[in-house]
PDB file of N, CA and C in Angstrom:
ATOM      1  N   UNK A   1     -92.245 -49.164   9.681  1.00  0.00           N
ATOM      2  CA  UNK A   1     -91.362 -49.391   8.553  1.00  0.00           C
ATOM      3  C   UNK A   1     -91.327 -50.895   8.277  1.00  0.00           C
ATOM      4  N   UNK A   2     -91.300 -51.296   6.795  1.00  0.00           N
ATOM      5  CA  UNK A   2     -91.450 -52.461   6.549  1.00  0.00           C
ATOM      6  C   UNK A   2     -90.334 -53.105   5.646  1.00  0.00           C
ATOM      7  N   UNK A   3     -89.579 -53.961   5.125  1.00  0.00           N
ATOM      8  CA  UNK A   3     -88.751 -54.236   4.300  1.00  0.00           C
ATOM      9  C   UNK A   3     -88.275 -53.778   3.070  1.00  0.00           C
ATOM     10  N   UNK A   4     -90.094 -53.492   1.989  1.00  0.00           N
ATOM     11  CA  UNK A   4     -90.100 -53.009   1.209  1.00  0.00           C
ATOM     12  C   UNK A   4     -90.033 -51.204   1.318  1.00  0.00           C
ATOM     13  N   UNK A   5     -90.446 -50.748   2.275  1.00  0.00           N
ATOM     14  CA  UNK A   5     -90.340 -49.381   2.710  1.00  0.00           C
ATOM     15  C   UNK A   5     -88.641 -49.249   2.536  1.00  0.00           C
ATOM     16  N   UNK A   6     -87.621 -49.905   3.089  1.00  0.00           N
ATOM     17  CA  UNK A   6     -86.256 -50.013   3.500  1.00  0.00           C
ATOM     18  C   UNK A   6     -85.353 -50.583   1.957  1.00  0.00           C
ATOM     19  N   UNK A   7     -86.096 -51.332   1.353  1.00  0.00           N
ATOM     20  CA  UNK A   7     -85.683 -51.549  -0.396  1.00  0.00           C
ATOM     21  C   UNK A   7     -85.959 -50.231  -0.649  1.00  0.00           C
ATOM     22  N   UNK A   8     -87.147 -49.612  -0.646  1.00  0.00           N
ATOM     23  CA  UNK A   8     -87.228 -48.314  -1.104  1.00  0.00           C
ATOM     24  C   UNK A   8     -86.313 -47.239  -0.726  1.00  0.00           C
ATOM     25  N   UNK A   9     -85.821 -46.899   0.156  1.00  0.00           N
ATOM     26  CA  UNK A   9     -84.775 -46.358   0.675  1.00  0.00           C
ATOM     27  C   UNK A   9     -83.628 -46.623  -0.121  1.00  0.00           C
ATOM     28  N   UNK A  10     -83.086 -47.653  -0.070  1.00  0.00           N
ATOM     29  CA  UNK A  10     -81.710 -48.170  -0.582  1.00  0.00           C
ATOM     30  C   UNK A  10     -81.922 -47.895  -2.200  1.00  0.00           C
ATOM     31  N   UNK A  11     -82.885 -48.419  -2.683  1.00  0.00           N
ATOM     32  CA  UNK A  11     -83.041 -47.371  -4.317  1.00  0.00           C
ATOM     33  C   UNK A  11     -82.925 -46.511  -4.533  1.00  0.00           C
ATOM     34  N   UNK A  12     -83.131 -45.605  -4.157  1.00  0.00           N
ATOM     35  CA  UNK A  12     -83.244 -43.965  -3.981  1.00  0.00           C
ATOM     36  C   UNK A  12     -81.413 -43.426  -3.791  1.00  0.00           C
ATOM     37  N   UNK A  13     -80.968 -44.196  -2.479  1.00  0.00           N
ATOM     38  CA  UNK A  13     -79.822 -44.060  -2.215  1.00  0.00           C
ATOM     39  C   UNK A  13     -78.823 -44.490  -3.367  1.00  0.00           C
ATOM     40  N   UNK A  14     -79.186 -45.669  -3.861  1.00  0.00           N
ATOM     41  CA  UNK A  14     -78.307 -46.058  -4.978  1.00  0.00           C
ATOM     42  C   UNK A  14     -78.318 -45.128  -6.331  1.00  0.00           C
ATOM     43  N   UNK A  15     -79.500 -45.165  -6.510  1.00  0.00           N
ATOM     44  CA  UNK A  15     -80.074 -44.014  -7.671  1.00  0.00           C
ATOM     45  C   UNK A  15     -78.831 -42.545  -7.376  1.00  0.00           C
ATOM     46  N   UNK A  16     -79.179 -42.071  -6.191  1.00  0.00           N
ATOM     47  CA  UNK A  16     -78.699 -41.044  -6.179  1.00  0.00           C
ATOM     48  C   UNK A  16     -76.982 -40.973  -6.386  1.00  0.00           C
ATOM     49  N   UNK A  17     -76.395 -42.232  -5.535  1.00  0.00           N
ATOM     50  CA  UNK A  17     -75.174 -42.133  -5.840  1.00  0.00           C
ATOM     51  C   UNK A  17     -74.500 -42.402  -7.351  1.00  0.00           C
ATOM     52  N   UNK A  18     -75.581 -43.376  -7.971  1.00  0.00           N
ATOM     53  CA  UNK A  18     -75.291 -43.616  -9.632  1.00  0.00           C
ATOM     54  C   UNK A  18     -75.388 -42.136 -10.186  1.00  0.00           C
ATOM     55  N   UNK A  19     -75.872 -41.657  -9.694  1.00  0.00           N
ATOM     56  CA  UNK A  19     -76.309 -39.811 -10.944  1.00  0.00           C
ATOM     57  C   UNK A  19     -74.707 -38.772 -10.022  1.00  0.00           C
ATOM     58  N   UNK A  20     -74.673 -39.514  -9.392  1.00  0.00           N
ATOM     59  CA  UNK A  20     -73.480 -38.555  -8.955  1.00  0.00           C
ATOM     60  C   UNK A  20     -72.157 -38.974  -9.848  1.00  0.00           C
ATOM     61  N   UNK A  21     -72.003 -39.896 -10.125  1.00  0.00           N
ATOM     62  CA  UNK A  21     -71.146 -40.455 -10.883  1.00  0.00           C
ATOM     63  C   UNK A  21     -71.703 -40.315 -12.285  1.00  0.00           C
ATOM     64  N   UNK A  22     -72.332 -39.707 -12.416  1.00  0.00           N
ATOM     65  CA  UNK A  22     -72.688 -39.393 -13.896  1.00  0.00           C
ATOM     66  C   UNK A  22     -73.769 -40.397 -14.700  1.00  0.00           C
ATOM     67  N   UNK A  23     -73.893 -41.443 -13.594  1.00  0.00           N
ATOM     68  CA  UNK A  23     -75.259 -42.429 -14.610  1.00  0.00           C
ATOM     69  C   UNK A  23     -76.676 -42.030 -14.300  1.00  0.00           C
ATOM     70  N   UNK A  24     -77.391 -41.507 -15.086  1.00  0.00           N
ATOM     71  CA  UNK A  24     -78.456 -41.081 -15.157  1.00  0.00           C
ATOM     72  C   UNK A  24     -79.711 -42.362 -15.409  1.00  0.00           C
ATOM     73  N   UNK A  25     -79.316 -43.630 -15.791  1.00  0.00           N
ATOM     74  CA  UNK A  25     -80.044 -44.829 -15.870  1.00  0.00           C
ATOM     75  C   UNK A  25     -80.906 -45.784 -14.826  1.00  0.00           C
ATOM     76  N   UNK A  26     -80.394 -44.930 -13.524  1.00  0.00           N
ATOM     77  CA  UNK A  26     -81.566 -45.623 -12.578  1.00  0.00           C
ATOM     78  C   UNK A  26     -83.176 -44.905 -13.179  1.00  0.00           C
ATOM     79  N   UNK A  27     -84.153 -45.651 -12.499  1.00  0.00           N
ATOM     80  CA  UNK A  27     -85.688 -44.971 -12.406  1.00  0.00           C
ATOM     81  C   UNK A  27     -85.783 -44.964 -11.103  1.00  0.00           C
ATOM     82  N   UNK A  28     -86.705 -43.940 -10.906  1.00  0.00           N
ATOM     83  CA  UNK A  28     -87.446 -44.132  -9.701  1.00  0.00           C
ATOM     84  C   UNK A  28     -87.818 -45.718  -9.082  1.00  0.00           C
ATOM     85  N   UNK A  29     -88.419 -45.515  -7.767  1.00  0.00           N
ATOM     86  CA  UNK A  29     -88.806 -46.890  -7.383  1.00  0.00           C
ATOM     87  C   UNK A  29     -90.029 -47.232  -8.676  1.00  0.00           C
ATOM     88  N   UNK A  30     -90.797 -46.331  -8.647  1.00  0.00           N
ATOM     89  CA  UNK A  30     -92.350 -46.279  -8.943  1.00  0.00           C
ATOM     90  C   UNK A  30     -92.040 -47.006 -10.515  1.00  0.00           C
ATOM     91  N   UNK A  31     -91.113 -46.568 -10.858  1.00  0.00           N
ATOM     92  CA  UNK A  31     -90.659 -46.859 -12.745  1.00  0.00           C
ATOM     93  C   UNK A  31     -89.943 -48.102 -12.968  1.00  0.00           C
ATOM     94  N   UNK A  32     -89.382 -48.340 -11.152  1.00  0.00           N
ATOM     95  CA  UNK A  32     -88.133 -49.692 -11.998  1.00  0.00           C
ATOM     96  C   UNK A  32     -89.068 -50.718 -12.133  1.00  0.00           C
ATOM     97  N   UNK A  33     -88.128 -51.951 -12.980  1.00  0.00           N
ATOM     98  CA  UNK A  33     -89.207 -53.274 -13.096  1.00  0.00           C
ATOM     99  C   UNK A  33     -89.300 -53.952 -11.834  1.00  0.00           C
ATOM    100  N   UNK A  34     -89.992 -54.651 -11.984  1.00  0.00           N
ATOM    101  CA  UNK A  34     -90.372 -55.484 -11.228  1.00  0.00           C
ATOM    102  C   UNK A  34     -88.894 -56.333 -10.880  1.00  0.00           C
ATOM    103  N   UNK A  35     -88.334 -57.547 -11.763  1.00  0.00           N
ATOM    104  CA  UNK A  35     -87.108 -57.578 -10.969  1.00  0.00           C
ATOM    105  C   UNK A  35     -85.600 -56.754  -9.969  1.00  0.00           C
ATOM    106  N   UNK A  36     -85.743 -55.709 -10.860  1.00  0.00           N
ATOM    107  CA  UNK A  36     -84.946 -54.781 -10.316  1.00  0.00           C
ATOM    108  C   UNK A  36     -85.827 -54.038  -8.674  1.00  0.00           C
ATOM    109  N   UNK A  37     -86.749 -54.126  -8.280  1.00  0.00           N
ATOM    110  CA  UNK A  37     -87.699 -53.928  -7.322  1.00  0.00           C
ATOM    111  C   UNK A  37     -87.354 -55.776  -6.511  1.00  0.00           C
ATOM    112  N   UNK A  38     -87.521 -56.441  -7.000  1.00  0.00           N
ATOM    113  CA  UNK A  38     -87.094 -58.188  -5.737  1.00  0.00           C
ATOM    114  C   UNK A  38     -85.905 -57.954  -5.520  1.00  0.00           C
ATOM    115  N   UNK A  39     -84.901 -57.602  -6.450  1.00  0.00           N
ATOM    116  CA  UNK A  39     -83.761 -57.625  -6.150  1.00  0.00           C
ATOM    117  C   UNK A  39     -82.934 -56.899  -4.870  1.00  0.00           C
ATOM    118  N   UNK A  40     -83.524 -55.922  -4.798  1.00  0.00           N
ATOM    119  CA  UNK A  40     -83.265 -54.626  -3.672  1.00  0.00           C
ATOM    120  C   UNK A  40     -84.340 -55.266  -2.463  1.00  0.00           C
ATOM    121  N   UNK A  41     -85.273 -56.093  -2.420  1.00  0.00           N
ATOM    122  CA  UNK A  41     -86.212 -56.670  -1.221  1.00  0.00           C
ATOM    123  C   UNK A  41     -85.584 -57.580  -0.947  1.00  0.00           C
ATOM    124  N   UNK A  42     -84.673 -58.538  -1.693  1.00  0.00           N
ATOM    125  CA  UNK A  42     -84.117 -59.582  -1.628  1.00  0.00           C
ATOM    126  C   UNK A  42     -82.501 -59.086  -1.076  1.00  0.00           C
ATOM    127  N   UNK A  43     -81.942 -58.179  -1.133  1.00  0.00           N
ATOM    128  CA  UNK A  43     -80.485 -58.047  -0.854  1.00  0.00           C
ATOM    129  C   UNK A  43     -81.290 -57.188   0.901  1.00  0.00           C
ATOM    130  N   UNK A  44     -82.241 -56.927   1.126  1.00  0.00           N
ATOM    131  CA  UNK A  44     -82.541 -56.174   2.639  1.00  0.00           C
ATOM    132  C   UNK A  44     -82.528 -57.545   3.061  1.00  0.00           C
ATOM    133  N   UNK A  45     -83.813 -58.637   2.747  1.00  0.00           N
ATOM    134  CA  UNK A  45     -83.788 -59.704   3.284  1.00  0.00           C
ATOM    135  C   UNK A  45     -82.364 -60.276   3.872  1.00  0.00           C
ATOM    136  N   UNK A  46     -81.532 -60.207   2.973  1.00  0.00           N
ATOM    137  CA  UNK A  46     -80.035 -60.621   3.172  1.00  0.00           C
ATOM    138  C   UNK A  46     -79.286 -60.701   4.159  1.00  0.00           C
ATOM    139  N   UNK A  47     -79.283 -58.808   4.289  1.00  0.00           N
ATOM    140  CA  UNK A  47     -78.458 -58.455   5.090  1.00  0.00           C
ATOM    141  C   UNK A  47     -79.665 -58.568   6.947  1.00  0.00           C
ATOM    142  N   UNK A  48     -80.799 -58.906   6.877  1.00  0.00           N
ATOM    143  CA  UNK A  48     -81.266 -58.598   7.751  1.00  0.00           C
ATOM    144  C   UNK A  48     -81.124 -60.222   7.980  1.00  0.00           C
ATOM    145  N   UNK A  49     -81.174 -61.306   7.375  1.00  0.00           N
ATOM    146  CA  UNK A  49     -80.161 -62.982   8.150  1.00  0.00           C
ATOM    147  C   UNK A  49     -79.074 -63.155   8.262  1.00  0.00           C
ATOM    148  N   UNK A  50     -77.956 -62.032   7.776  1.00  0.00           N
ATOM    149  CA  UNK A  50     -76.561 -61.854   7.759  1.00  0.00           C
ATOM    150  C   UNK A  50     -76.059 -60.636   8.166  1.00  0.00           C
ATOM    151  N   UNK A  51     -76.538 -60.158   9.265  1.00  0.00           N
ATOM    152  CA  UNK A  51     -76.244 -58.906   9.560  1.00  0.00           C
ATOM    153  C   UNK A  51     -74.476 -58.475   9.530  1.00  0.00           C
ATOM    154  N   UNK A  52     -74.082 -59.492  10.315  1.00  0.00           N
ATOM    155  CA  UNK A  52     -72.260 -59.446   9.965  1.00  0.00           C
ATOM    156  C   UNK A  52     -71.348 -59.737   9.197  1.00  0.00           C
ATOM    157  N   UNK A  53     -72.166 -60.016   7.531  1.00  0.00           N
ATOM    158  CA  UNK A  53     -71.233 -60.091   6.718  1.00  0.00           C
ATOM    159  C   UNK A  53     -70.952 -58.931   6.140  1.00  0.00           C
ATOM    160  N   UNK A  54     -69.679 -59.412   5.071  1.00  0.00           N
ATOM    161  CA  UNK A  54     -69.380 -58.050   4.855  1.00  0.00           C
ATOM    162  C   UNK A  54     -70.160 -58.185   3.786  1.00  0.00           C
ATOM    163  N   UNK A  55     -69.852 -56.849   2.930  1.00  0.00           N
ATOM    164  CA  UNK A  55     -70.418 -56.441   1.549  1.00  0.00           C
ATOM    165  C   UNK A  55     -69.776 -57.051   0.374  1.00  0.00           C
ATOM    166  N   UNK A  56     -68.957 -57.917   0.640  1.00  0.00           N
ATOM    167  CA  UNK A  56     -69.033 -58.801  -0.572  1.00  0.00           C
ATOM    168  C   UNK A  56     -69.249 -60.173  -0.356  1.00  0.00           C
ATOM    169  N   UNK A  57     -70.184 -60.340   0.554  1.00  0.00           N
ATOM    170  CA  UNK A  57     -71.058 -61.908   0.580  1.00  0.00           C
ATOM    171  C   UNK A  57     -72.053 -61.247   0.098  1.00  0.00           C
ATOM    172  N   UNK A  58     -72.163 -59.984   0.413  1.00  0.00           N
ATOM    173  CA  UNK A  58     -74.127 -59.458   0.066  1.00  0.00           C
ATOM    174  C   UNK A  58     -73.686 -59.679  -1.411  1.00  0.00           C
ATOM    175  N   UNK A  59     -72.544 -59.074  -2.039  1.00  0.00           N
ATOM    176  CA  UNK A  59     -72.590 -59.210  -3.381  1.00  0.00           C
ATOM    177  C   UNK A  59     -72.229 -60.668  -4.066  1.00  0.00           C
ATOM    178  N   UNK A  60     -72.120 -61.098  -3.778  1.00  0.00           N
ATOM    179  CA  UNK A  60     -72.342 -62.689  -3.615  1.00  0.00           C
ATOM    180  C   UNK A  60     -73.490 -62.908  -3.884  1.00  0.00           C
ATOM    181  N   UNK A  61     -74.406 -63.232  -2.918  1.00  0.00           N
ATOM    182  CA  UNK A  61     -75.905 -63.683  -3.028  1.00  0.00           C
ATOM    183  C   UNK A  61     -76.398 -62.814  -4.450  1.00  0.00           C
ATOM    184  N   UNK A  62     -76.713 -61.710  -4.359  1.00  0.00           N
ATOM    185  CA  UNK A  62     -76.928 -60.790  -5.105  1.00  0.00           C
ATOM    186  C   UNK A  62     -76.394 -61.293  -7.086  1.00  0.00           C
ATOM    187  N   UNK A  63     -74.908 -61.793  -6.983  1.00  0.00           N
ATOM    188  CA  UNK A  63     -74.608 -62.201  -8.075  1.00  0.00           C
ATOM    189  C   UNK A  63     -75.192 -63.486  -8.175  1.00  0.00           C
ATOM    190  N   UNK A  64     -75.355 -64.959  -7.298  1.00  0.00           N
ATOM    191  CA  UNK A  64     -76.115 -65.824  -7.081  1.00  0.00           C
ATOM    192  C   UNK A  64     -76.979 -65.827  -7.950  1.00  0.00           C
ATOM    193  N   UNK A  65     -78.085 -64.816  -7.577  1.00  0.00           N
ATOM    194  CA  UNK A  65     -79.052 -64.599  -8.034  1.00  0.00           C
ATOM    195  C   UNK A  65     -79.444 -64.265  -9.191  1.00  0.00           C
ATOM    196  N   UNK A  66     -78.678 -63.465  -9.663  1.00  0.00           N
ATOM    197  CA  UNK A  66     -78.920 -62.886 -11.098  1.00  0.00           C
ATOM    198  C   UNK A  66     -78.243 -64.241 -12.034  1.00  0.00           C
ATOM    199  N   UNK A  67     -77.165 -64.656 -11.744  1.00  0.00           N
ATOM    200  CA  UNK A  67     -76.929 -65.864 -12.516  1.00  0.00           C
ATOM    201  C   UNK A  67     -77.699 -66.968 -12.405  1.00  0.00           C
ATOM    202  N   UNK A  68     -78.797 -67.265 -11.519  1.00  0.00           N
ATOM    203  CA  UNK A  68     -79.213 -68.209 -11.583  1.00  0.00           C
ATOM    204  C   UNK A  68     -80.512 -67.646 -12.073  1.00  0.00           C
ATOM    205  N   UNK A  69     -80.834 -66.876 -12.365  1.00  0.00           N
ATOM    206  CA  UNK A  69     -81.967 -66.215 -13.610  1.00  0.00           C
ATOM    207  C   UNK A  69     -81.737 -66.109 -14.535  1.00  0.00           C
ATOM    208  N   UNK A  70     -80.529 -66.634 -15.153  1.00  0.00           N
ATOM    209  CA  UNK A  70     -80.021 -66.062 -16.215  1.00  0.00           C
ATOM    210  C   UNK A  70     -79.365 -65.706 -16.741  1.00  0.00           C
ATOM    211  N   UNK A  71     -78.570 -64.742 -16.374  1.00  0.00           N
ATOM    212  CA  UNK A  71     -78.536 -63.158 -16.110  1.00  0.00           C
ATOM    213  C   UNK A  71     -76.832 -63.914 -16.321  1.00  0.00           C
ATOM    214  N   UNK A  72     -75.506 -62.847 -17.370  1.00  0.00           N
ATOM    215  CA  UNK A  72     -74.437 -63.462 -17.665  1.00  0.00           C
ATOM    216  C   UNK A  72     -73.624 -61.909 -17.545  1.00  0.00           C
ATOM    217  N   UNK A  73     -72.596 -61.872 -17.594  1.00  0.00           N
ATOM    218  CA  UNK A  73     -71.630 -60.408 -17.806  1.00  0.00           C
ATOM    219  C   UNK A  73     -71.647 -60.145 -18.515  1.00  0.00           C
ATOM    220  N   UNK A  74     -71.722 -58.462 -18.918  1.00  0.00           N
ATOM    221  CA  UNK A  74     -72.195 -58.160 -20.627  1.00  0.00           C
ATOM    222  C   UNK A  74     -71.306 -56.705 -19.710  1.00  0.00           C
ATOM    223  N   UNK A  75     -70.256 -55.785 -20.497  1.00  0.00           N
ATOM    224  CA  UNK A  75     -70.273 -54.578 -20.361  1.00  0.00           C
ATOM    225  C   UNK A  75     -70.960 -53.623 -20.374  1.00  0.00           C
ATOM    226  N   UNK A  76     -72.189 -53.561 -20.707  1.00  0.00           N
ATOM    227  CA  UNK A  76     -73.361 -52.808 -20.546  1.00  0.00           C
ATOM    228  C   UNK A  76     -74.582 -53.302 -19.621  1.00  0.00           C
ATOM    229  N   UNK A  77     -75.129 -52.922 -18.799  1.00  0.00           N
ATOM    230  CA  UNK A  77     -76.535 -53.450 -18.137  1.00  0.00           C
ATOM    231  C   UNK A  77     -77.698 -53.615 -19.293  1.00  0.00           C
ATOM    232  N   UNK A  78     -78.077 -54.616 -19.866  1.00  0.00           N
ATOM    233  CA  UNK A  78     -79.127 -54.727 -20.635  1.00  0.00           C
ATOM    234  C   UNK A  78     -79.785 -56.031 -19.993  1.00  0.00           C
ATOM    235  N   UNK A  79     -81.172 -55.391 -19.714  1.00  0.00           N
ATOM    236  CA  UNK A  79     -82.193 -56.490 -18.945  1.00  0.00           C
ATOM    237  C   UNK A  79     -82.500 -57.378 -19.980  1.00  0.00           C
ATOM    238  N   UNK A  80     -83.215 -56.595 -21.499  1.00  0.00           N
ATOM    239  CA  UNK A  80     -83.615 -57.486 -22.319  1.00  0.00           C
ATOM    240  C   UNK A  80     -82.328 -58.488 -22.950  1.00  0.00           C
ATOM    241  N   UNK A  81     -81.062 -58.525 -22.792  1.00  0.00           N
ATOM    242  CA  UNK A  81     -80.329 -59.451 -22.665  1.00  0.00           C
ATOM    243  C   UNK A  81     -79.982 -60.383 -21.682  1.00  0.00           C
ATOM    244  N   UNK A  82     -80.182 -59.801 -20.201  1.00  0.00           N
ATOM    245  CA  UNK A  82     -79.820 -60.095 -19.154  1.00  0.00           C
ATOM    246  C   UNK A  82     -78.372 -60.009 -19.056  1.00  0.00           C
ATOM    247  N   UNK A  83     -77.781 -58.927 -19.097  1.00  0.00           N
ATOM    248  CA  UNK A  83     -76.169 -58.720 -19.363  1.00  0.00           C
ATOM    249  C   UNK A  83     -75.993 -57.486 -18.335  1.00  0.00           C
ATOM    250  N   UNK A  84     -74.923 -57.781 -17.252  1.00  0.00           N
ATOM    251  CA  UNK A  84     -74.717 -57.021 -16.203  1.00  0.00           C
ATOM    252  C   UNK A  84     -73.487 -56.894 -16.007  1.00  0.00           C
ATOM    253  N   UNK A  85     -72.528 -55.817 -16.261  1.00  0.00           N
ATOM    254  CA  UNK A  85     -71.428 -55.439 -15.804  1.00  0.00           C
ATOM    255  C   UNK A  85     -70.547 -55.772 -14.578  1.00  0.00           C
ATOM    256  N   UNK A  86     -71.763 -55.813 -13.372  1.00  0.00           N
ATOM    257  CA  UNK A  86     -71.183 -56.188 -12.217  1.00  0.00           C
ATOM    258  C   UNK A  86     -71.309 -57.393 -11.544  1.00  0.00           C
ATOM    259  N   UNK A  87     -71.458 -58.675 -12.729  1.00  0.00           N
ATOM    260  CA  UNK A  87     -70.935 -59.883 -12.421  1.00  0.00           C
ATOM    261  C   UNK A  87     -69.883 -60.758 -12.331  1.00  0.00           C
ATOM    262  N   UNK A  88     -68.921 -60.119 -11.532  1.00  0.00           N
ATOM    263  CA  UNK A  88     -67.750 -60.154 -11.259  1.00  0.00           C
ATOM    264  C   UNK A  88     -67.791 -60.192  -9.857  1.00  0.00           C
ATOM    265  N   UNK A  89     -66.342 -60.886  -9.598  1.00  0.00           N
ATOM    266  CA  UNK A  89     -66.441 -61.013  -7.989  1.00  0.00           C
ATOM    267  C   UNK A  89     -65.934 -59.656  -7.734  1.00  0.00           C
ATOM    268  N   UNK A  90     -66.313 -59.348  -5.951  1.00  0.00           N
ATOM    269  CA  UNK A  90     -66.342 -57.885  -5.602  1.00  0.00           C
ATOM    270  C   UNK A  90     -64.981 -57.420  -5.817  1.00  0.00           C
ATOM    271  N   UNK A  91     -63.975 -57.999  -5.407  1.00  0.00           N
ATOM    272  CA  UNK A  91     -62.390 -57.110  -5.440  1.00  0.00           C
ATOM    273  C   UNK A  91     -62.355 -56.788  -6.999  1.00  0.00           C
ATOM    274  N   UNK A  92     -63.205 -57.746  -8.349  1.00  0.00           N
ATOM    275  CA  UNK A  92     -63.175 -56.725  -9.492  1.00  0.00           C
ATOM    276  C   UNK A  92     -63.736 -55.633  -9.465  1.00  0.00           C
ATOM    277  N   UNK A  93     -64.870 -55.273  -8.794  1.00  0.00           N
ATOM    278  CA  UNK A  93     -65.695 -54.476  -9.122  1.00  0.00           C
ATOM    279  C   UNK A  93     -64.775 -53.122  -9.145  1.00  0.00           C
ATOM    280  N   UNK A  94     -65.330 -51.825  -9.761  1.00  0.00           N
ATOM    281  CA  UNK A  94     -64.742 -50.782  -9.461  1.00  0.00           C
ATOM    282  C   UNK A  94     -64.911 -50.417  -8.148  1.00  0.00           C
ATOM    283  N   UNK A  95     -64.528 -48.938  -7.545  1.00  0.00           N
ATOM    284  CA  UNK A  95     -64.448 -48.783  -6.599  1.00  0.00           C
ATOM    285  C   UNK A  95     -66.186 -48.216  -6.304  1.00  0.00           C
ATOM    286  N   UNK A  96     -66.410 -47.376  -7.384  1.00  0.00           N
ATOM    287  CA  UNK A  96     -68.121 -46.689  -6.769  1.00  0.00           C
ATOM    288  C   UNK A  96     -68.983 -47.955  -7.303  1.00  0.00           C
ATOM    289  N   UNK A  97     -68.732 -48.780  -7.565  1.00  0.00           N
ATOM    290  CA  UNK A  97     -69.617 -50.031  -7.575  1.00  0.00           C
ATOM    291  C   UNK A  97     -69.655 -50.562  -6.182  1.00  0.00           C
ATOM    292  N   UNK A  98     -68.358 -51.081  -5.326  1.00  0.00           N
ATOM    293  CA  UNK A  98     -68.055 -51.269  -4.303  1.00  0.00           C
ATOM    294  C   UNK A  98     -69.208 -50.378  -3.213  1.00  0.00           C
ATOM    295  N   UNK A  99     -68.929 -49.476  -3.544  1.00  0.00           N
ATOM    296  CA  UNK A  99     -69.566 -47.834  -2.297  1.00  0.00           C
ATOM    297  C   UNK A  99     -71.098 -48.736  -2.685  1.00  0.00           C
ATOM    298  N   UNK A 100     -71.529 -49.467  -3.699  1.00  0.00           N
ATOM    299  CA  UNK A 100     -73.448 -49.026  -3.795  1.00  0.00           C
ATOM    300  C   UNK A 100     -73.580 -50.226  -2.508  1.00  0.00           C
ATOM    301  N   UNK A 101     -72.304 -50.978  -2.526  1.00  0.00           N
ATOM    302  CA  UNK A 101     -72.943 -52.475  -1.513  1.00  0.00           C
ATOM    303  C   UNK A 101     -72.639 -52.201  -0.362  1.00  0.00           C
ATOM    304  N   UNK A 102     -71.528 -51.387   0.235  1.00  0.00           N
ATOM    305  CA  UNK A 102     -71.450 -50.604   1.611  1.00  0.00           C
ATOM    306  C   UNK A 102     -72.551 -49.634   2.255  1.00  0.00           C
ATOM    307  N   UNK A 103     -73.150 -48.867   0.715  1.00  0.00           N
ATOM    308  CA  UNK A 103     -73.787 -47.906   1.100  1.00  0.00           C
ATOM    309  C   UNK A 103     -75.040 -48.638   1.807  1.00  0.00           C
ATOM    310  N   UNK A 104     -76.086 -49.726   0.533  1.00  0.00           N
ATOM    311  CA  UNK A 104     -77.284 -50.531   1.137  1.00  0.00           C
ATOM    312  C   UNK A 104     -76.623 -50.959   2.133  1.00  0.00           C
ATOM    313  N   UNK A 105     -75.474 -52.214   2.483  1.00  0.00           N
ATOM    314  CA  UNK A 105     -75.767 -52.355   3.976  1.00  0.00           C
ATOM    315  C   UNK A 105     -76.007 -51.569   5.102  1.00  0.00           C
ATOM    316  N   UNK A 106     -75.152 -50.334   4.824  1.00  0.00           N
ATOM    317  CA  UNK A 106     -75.555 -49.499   6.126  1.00  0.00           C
ATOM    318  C   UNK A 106     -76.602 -48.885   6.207  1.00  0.00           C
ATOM    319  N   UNK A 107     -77.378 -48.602   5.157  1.00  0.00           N
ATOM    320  CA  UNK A 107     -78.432 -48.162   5.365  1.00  0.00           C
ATOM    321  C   UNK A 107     -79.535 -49.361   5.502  1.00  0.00           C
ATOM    322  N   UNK A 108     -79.743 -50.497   5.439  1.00  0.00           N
ATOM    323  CA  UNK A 108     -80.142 -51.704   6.448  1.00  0.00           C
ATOM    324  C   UNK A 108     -80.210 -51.837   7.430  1.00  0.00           C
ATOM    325  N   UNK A 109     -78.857 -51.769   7.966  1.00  0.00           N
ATOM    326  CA  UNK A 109     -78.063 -51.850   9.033  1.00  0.00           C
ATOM    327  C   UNK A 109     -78.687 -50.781   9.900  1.00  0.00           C
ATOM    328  N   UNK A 110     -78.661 -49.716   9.773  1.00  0.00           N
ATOM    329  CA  UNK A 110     -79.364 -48.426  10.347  1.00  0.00           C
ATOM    330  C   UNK A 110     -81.044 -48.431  10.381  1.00  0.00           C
ATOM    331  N   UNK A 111     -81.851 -49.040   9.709  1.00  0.00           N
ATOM    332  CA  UNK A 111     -82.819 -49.103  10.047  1.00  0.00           C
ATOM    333  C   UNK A 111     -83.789 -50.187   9.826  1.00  0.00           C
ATOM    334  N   UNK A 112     -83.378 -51.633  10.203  1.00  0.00           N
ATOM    335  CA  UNK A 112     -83.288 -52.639  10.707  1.00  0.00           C
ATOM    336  C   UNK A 112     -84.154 -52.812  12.121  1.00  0.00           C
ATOM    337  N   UNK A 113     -83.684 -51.898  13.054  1.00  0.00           N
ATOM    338  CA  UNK A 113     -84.249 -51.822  14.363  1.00  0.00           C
ATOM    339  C   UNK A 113     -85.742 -51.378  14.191  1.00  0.00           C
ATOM    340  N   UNK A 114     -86.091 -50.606  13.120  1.00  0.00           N
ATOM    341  CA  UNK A 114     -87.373 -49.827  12.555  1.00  0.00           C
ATOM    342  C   UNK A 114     -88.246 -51.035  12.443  1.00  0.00           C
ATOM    343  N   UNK A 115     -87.926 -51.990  11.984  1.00  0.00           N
ATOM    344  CA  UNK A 115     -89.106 -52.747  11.258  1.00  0.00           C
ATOM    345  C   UNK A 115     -90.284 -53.525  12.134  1.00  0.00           C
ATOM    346  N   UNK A 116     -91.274 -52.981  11.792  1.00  0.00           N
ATOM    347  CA  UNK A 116     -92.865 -53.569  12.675  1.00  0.00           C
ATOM    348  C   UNK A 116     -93.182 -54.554  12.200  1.00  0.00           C
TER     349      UNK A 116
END
């Protein structure tokens, strides 16, 4: 198992919990873009030099990042704007926004020990 194997994981996982809540707007790994693909390699990287933070430093870096690409708060996710809903600090976030950054760490966290 490799990093990107473990981004792949955590997509899937996120994906799935977004469609449970009714958002049907993730893609597959195979379909998302290319940033949305660093972004999820880049938040494993994260948590695998910060294993003991919590989930809102990961969302931290994570917001870091997108603002320093660009990337501004827009109520809708639009890439070709770069406008993201969940650029807000974490105690704004909603609550199943909250669950997607608990969920990737633990699933990091859990297979972390995997990586060759």
């Amino acid at each position: 198992m490799n990093i990107e194997t473990i981004a792949r994981i955590c997509h899937k996982a996120n994906k799935a919990l977004c469609e449970s809540a009714g958002d049907f707007s993730q893609k597959s790994w195979n379909g998302a873009e290319g940033w949305q693909k660093e972004s999820a390699i880049k938040g494993v990287e994260f948590i695998l030099r910060n294993p003991d933070s919590p989930a809102s430093v990961q969302h931290d870096a994570w917001m870091k990042d997108k603002l320093d690409a660009g990337w501004k708060y827009g109520p809708v996710k639009n890439a070709e704007t770069k406008e993201h809903p969940c650029l807000v600090s974490f105690d704004q976030l909603p609550v199943e926004q909250q669950a997607k950054d608990y969920l990737f760490k633990s699933i990091v966290s859990g297979l972390a020990r995997y990586i060759v």
